[in-house]
N, C-alpha and C. Protein backbone atom coordinates (compact mmCIF):
# COMPACT_ATOMS: atom_id res chain seq x y z
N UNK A 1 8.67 -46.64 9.63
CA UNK A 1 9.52 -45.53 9.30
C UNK A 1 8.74 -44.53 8.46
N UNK A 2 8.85 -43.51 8.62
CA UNK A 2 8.19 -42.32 8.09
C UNK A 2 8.78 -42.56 6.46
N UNK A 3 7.94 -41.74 5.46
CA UNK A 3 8.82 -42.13 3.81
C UNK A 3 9.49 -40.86 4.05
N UNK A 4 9.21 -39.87 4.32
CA UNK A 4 9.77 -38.58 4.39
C UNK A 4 10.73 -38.10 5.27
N UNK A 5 12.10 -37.72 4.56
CA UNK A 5 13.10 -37.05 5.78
C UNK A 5 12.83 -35.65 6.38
N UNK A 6 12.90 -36.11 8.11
CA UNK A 6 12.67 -35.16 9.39
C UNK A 6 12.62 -33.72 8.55
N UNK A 7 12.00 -33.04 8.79
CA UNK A 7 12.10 -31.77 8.26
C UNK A 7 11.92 -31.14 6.78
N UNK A 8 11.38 -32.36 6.05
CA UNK A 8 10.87 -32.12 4.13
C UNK A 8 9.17 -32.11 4.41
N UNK A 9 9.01 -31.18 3.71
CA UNK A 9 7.55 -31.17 3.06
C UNK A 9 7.33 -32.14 1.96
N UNK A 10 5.92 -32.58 2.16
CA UNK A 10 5.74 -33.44 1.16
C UNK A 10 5.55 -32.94 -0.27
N UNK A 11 5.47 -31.29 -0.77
CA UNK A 11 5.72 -30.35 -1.63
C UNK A 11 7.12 -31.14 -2.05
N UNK A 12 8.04 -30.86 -1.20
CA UNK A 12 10.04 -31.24 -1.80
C UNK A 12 10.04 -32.97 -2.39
N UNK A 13 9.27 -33.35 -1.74
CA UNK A 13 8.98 -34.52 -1.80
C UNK A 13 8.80 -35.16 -3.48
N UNK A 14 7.07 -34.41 -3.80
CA UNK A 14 7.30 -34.29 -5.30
C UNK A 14 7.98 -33.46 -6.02
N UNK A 15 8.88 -33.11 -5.22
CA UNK A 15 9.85 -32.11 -6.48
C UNK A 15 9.68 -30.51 -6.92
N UNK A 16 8.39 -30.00 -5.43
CA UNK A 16 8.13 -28.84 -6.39
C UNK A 16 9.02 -28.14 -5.05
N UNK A 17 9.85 -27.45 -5.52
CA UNK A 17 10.63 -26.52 -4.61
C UNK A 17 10.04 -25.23 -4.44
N UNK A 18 9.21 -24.89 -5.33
CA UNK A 18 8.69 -23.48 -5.46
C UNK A 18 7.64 -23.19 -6.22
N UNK A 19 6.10 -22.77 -5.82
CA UNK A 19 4.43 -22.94 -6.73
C UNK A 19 4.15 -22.08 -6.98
N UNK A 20 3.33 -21.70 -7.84
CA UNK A 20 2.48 -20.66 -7.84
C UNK A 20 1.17 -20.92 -6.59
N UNK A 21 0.95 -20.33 -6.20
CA UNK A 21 -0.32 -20.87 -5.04
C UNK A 21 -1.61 -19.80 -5.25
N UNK A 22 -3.02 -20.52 -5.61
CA UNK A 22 -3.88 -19.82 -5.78
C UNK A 22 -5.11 -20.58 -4.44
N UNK A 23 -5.91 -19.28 -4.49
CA UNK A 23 -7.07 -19.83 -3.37
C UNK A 23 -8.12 -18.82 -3.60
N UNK A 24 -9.71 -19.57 -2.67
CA UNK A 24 -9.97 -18.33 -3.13
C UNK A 24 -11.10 -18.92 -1.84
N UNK A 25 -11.74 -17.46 -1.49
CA UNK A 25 -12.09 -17.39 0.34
C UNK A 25 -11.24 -17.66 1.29
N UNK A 26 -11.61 -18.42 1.85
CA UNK A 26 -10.72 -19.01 3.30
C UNK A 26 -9.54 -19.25 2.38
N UNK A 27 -9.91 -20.03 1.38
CA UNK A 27 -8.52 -20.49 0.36
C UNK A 27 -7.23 -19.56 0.44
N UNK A 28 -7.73 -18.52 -0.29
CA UNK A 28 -7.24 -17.72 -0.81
C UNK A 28 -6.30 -17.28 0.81
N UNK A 29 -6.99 -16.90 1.99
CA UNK A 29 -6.37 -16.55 2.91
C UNK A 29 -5.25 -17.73 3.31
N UNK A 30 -5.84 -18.88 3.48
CA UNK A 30 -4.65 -19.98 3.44
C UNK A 30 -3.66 -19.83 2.83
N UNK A 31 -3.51 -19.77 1.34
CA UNK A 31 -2.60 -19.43 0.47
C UNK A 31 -1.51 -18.36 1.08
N UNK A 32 -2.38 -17.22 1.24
CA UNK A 32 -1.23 -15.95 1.60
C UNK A 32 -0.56 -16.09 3.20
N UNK A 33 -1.31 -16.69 3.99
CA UNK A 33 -0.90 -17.40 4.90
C UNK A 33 0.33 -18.68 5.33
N UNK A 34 -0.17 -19.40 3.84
CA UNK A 34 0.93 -20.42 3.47
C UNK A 34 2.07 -19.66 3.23
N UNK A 35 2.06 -18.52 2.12
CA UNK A 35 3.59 -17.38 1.85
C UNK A 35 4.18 -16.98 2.52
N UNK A 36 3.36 -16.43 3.62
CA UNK A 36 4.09 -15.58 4.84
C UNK A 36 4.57 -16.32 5.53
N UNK A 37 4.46 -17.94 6.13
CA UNK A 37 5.38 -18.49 6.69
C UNK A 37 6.18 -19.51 5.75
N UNK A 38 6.09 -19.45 4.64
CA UNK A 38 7.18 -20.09 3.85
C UNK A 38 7.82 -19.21 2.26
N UNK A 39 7.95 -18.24 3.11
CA UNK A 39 8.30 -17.29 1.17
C UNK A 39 9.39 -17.81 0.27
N UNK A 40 10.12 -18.61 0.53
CA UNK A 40 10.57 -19.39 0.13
C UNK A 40 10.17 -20.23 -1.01
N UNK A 41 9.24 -20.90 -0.36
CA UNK A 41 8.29 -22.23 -0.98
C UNK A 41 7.21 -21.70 -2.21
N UNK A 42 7.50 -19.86 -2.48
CA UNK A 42 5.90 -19.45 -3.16
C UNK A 42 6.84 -18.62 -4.23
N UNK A 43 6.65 -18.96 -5.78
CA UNK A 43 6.97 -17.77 -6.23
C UNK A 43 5.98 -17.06 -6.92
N UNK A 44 4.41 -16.91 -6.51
CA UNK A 44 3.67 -16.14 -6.50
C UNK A 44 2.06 -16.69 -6.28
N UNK A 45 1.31 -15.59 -6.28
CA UNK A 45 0.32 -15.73 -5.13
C UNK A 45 -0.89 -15.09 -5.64
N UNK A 46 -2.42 -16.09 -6.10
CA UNK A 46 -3.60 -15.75 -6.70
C UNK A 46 -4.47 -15.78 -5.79
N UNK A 47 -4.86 -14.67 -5.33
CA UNK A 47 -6.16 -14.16 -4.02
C UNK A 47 -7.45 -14.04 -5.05
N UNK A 48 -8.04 -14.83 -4.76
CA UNK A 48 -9.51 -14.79 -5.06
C UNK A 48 -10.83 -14.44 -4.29
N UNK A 49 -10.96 -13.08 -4.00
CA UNK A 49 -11.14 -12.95 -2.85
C UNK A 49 -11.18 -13.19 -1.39
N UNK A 50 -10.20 -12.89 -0.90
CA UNK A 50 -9.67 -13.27 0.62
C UNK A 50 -9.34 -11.99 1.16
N UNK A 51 -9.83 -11.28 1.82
CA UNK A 51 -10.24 -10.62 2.59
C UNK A 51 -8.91 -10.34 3.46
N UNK A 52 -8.44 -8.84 3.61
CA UNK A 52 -7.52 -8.83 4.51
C UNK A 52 -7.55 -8.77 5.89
N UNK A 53 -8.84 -8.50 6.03
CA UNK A 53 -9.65 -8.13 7.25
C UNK A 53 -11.17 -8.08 6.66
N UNK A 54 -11.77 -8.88 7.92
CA UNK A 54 -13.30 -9.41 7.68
C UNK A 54 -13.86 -9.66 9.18
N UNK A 55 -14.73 -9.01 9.21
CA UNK A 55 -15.21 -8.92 10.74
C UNK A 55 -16.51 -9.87 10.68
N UNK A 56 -16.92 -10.13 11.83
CA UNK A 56 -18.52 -10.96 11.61
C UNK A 56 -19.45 -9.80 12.49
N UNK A 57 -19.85 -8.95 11.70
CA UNK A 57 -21.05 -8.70 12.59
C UNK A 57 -22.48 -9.16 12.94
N UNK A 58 -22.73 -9.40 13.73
CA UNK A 58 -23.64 -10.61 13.80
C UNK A 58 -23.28 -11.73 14.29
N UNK A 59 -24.45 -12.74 13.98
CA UNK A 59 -24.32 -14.50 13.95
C UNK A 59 -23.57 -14.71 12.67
N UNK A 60 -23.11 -15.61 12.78
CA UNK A 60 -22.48 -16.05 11.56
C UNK A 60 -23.33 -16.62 10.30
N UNK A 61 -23.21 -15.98 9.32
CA UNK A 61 -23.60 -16.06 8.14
C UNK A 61 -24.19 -17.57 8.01
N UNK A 62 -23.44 -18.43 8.08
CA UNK A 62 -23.76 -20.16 7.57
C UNK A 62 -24.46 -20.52 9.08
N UNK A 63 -25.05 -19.62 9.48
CA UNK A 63 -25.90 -20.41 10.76
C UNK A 63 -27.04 -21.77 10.81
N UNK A 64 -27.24 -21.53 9.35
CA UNK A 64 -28.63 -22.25 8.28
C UNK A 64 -27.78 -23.41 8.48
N UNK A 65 -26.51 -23.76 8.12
CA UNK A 65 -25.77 -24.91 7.64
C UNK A 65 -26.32 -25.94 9.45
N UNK A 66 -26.25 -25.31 10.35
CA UNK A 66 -25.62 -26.06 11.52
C UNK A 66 -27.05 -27.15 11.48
N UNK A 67 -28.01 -27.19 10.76
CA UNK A 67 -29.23 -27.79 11.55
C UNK A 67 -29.44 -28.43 9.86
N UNK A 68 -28.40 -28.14 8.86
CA UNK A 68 -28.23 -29.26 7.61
C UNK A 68 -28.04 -30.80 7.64
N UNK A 69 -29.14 -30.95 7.04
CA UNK A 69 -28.18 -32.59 7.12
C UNK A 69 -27.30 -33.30 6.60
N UNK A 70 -26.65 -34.22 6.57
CA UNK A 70 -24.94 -34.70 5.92
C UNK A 70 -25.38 -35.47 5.37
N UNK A 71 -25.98 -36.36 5.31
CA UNK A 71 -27.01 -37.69 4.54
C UNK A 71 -28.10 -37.84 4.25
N UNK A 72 -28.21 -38.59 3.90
CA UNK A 72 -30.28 -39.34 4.30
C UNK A 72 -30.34 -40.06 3.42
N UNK A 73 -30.97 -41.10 3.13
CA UNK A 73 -31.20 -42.58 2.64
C UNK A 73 -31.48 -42.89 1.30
N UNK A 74 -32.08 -41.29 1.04
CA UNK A 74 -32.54 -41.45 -0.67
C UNK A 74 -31.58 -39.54 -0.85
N UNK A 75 -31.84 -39.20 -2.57
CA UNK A 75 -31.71 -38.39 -2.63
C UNK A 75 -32.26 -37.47 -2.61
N UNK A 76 -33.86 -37.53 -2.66
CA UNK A 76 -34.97 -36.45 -2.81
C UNK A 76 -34.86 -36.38 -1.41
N UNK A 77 -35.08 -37.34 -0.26
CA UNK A 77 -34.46 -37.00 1.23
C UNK A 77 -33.94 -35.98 1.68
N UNK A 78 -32.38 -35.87 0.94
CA UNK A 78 -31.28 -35.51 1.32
C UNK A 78 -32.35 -33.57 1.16
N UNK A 79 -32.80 -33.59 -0.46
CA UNK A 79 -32.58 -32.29 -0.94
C UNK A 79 -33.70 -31.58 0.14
N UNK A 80 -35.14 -32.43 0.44
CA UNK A 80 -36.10 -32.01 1.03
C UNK A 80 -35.41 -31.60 2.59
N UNK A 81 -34.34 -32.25 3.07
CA UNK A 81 -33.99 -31.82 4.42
C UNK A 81 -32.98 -31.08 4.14
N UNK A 82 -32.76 -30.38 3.04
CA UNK A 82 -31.82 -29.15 3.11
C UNK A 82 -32.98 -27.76 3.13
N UNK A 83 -34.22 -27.89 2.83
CA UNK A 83 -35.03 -27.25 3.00
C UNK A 83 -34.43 -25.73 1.49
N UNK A 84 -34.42 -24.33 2.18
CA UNK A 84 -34.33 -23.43 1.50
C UNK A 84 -33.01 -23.21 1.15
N UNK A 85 -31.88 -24.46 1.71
CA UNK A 85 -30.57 -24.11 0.74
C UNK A 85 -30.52 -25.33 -0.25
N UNK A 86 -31.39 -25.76 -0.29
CA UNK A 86 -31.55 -27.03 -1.68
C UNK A 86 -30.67 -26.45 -2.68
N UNK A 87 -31.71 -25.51 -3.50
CA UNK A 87 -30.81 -24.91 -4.80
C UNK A 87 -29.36 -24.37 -5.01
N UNK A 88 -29.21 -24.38 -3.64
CA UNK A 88 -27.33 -24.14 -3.97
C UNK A 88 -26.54 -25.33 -3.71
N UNK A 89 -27.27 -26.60 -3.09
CA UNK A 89 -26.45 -27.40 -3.21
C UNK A 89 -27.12 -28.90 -3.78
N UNK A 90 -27.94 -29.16 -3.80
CA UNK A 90 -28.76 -29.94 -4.70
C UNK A 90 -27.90 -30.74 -6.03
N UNK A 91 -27.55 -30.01 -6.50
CA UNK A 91 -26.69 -30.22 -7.74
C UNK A 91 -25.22 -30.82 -7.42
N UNK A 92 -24.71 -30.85 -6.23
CA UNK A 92 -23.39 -31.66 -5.95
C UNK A 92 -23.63 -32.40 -5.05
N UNK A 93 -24.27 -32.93 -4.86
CA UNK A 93 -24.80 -34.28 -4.00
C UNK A 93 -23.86 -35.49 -4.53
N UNK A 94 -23.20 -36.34 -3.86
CA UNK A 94 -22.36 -37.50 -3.61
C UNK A 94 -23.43 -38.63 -3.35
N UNK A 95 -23.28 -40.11 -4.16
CA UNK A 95 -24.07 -41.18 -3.75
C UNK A 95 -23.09 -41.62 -2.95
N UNK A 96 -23.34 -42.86 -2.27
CA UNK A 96 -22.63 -43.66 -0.72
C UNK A 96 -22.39 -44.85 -2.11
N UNK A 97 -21.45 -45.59 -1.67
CA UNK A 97 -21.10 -46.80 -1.88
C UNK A 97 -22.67 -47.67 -1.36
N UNK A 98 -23.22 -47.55 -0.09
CA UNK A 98 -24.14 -48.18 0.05
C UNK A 98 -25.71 -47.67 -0.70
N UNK A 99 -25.48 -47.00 -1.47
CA UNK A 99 -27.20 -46.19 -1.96
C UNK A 99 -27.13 -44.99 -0.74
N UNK A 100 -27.25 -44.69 -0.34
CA UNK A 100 -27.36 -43.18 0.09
C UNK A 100 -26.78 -42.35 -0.14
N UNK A 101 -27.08 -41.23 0.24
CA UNK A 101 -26.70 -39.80 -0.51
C UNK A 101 -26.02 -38.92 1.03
N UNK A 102 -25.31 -37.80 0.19
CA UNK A 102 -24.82 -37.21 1.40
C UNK A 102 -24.11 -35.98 0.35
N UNK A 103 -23.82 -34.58 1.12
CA UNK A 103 -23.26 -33.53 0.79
C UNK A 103 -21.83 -33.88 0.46
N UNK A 104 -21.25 -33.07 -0.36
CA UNK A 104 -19.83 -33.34 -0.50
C UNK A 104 -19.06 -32.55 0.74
N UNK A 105 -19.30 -32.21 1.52
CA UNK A 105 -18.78 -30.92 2.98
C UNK A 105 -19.52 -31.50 3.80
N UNK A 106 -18.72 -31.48 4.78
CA UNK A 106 -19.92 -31.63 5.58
C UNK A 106 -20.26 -29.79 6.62
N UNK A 107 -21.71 -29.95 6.75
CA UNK A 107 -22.34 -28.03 6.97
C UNK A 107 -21.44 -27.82 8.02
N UNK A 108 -21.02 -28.72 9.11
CA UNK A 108 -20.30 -28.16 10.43
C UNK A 108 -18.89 -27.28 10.27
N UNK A 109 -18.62 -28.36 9.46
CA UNK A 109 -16.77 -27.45 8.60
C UNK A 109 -16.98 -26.22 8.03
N UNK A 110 -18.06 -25.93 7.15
CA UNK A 110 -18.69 -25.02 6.40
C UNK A 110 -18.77 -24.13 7.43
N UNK A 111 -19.21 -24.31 8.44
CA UNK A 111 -19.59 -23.20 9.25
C UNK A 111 -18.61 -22.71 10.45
N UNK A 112 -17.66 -24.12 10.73
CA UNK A 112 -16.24 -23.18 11.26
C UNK A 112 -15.36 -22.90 10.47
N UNK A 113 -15.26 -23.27 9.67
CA UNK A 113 -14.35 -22.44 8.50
C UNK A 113 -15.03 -20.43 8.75
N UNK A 114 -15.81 -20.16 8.59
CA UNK A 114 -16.78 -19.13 8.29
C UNK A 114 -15.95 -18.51 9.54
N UNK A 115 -15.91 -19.27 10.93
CA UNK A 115 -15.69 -18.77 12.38
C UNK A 115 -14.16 -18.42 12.25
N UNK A 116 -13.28 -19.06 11.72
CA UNK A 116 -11.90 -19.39 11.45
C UNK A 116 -11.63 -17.91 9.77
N UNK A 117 -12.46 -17.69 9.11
CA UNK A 117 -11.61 -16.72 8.47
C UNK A 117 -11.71 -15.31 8.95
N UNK A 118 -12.72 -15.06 9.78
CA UNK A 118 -12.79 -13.55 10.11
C UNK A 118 -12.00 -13.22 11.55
N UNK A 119 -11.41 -11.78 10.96
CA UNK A 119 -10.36 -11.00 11.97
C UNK A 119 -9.51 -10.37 11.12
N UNK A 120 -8.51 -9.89 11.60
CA UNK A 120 -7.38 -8.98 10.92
C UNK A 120 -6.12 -10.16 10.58
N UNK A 121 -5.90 -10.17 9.25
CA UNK A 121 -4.85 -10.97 8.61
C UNK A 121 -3.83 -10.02 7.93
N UNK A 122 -3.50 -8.83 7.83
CA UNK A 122 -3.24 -7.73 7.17
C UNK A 122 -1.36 -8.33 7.35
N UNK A 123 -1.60 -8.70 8.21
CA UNK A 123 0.56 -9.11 8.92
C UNK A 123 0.56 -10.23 7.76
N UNK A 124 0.09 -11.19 7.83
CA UNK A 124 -0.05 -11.83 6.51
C UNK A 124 0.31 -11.61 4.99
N UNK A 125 -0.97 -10.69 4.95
CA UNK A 125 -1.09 -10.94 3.31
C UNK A 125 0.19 -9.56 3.06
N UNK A 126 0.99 -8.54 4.21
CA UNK A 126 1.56 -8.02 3.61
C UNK A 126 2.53 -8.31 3.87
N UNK A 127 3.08 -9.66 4.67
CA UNK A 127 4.46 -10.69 4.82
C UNK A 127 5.30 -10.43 3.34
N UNK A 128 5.11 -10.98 2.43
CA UNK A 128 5.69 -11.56 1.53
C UNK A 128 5.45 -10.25 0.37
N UNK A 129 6.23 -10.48 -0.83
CA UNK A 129 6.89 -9.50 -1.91
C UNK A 129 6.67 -10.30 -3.55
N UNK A 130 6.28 -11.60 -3.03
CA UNK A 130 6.19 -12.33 -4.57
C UNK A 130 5.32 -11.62 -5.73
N UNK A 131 5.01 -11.63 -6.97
CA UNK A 131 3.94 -11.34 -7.65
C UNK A 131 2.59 -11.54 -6.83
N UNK A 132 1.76 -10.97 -6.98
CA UNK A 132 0.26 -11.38 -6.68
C UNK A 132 -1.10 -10.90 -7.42
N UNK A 133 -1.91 -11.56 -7.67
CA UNK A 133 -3.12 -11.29 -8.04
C UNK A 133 -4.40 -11.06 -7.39
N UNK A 134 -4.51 -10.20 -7.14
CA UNK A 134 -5.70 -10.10 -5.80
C UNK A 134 -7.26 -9.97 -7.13
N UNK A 135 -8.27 -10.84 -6.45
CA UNK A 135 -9.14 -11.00 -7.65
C UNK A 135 -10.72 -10.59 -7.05
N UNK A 136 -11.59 -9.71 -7.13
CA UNK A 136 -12.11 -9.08 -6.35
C UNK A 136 -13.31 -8.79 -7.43
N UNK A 137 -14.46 -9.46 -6.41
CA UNK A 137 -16.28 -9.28 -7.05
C UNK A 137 -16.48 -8.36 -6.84
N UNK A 138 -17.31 -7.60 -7.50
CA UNK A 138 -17.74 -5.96 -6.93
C UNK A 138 -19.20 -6.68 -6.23
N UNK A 139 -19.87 -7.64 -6.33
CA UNK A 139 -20.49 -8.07 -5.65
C UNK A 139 -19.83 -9.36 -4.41
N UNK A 140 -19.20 -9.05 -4.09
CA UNK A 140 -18.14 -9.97 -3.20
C UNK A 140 -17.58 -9.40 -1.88
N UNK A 141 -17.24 -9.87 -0.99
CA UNK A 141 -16.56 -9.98 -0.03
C UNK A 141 -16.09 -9.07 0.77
N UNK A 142 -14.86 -8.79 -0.18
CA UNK A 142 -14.02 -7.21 -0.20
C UNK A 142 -14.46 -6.15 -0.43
N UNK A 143 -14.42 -5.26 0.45
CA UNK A 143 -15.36 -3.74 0.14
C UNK A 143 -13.92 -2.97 -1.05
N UNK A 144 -14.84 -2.15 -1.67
CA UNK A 144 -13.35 -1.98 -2.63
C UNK A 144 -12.18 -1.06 -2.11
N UNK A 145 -12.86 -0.21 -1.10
CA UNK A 145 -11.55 0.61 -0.12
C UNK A 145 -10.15 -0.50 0.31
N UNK A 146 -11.00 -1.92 0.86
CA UNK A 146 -10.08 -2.52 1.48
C UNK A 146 -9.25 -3.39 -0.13
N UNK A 147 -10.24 -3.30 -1.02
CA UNK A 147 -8.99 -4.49 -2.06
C UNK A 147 -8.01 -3.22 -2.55
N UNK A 148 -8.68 -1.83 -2.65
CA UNK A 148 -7.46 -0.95 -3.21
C UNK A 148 -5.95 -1.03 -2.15
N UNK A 149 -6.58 -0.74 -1.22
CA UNK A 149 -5.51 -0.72 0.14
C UNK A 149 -4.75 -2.16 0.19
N UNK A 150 -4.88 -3.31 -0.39
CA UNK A 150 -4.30 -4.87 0.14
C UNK A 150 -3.77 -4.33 -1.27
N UNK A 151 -3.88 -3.61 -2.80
CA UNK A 151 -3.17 -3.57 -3.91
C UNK A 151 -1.67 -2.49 -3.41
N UNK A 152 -2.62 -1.37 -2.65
CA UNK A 152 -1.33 -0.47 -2.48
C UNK A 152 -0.38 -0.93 -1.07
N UNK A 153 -0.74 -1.52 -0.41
CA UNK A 153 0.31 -1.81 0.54
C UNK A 153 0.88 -3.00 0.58
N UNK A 154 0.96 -3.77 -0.27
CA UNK A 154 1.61 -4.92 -0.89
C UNK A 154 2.23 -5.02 -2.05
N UNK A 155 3.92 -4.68 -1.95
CA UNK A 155 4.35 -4.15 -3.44
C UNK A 155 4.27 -5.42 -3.86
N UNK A 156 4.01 -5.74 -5.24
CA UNK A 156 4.06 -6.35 -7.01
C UNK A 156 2.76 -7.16 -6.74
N UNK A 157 1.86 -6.53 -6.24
CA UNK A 157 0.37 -6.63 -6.40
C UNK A 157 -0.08 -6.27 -7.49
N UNK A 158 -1.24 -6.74 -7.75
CA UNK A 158 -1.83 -6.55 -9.26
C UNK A 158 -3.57 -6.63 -9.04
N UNK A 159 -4.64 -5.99 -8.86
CA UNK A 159 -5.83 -5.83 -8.77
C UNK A 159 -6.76 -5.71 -9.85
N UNK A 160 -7.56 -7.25 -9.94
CA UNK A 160 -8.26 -6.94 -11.24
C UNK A 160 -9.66 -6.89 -10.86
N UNK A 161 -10.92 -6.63 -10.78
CA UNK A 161 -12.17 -6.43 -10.58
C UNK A 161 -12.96 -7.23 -11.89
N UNK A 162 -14.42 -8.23 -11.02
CA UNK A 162 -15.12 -8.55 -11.82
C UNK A 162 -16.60 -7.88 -11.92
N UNK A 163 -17.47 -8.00 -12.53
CA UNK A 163 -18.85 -7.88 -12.14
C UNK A 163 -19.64 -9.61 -11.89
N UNK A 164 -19.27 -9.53 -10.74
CA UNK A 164 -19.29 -11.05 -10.30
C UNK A 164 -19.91 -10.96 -8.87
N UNK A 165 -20.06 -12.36 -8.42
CA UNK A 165 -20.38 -12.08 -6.82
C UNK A 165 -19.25 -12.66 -6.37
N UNK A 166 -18.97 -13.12 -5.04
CA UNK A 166 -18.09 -14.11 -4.53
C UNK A 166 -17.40 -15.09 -4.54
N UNK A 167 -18.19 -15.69 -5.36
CA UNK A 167 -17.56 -17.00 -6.51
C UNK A 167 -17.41 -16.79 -8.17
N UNK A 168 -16.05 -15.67 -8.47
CA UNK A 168 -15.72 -15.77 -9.44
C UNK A 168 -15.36 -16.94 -10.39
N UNK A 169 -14.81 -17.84 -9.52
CA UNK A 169 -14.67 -18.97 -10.88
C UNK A 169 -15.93 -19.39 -11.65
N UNK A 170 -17.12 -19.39 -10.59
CA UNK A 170 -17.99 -20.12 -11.18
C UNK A 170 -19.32 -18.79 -11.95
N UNK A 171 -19.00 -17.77 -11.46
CA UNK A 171 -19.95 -16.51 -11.71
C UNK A 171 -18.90 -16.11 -13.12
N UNK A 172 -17.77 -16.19 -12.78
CA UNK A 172 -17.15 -14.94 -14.30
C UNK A 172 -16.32 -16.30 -15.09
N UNK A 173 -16.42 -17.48 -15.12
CA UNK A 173 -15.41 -18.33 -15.39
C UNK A 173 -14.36 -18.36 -16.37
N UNK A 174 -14.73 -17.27 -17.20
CA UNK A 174 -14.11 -17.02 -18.86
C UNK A 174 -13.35 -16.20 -18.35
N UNK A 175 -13.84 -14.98 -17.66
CA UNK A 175 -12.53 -13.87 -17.17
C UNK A 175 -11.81 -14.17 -16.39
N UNK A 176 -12.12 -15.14 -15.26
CA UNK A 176 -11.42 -15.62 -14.28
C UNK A 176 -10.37 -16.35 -15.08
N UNK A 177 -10.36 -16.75 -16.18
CA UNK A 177 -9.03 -17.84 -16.51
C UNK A 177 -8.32 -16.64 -17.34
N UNK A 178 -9.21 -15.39 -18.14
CA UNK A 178 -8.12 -15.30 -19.13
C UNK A 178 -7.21 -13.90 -17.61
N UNK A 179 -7.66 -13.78 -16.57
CA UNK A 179 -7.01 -13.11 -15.33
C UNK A 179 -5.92 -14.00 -14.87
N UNK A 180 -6.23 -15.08 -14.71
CA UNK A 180 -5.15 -15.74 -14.12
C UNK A 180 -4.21 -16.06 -15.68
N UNK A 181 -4.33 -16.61 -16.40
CA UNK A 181 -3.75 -17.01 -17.58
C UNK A 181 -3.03 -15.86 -18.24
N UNK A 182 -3.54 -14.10 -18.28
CA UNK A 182 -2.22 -13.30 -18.19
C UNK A 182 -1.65 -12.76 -17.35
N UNK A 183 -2.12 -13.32 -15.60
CA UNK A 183 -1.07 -12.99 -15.05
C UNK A 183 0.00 -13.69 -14.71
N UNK A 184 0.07 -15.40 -14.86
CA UNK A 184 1.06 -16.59 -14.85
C UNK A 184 2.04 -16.28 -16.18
N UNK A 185 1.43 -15.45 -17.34
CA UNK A 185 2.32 -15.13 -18.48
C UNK A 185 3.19 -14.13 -18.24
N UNK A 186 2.95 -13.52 -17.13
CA UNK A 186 4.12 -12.13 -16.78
C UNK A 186 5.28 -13.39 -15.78
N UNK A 187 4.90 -13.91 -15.20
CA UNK A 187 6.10 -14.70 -14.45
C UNK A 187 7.33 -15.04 -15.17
């Protein structure tokens, strides 16, 4: 027997009838994605850069990832067969229960995820009316024409800008909390 009755989310399940929902990349698009088909379920919404529209021109960016390896036997292994993306991921390496090492992602997901966020999401992110925080690198993602335009055509939007790259949490981490931390204080 299923634990859950026909038609409950496992959200109702623990009790939360209604979240704040934050994300950030693909995340972030998930998130506003998650709102627009459940506005209900969201009473507000932290975009960390997610893109309302993102085209691929070109090959896809994480093309490097596809010929990464997921394991290897030791850890100096692992880092030497990541070759020239060592230094960005080197440092979160996972040991095996058995002694081996392996990425915490594996590169293939990494790289359809990449295939899976670009196109026009604009029906989306301007679905829903909740509060929102749209959170935007000036070295990031979002060109700033398009984060002004996702602030003005989405009423009780709120647009804050970092001098950051793409990964604000981990590039601005101090502003990134006291951004989110006064905008959860207006709720």
């Amino acid at each position: 027997m299923h634990p859950h009755p026909a038609g409950t989310e496992r959200g109702c399940h623990m009790g939360l009838d209604r979240a704040v929902v934050l994300g950030h990349s693909l995340g972030a698009i998930n998130a506003y994605q998650f709102a627009a088909r459940h506005p209900d379920r969201v009473s507000a919404l932290i975009n960390t850069e997610g893109a309302a529209a993102l085209g691929l021109d070109g090959s896809n960016p994480f093309e490097f990832l596809r010929n990464l390896p997921y394991e290897a036997p030791t850890r100096d292994a692992l880092v030497e067969g990541m070759g020239p993306a060592a230094p960005y991921f080197s440092d979160r390496l996972r040991q095996n229960p058995d002694g081996s090492w392996r990425l915490p992602f594996h590169p293939q997901d990494m790289y359809q995820s990449e295939e899976q966020v670009h196109g026009d999401h604009w029906n989306d992110w301007t679905a829903t009316t909740c509060p929102a925080l749209l959170l935007r690198g000036t070295k990031g993602v979002i060109a700033p024409e398009q984060a002004t335009a996702m602030a003005e055509r989405r009423p009780g939007t709120r647009l804050v800008e970092f001098d950051a790259d793409h990964f604000i949490p981990t590039s601005a981490p101090d502003e990134f909390a006291d951004a989110v931390r006064t905008f959860l204080a207006t709720l």
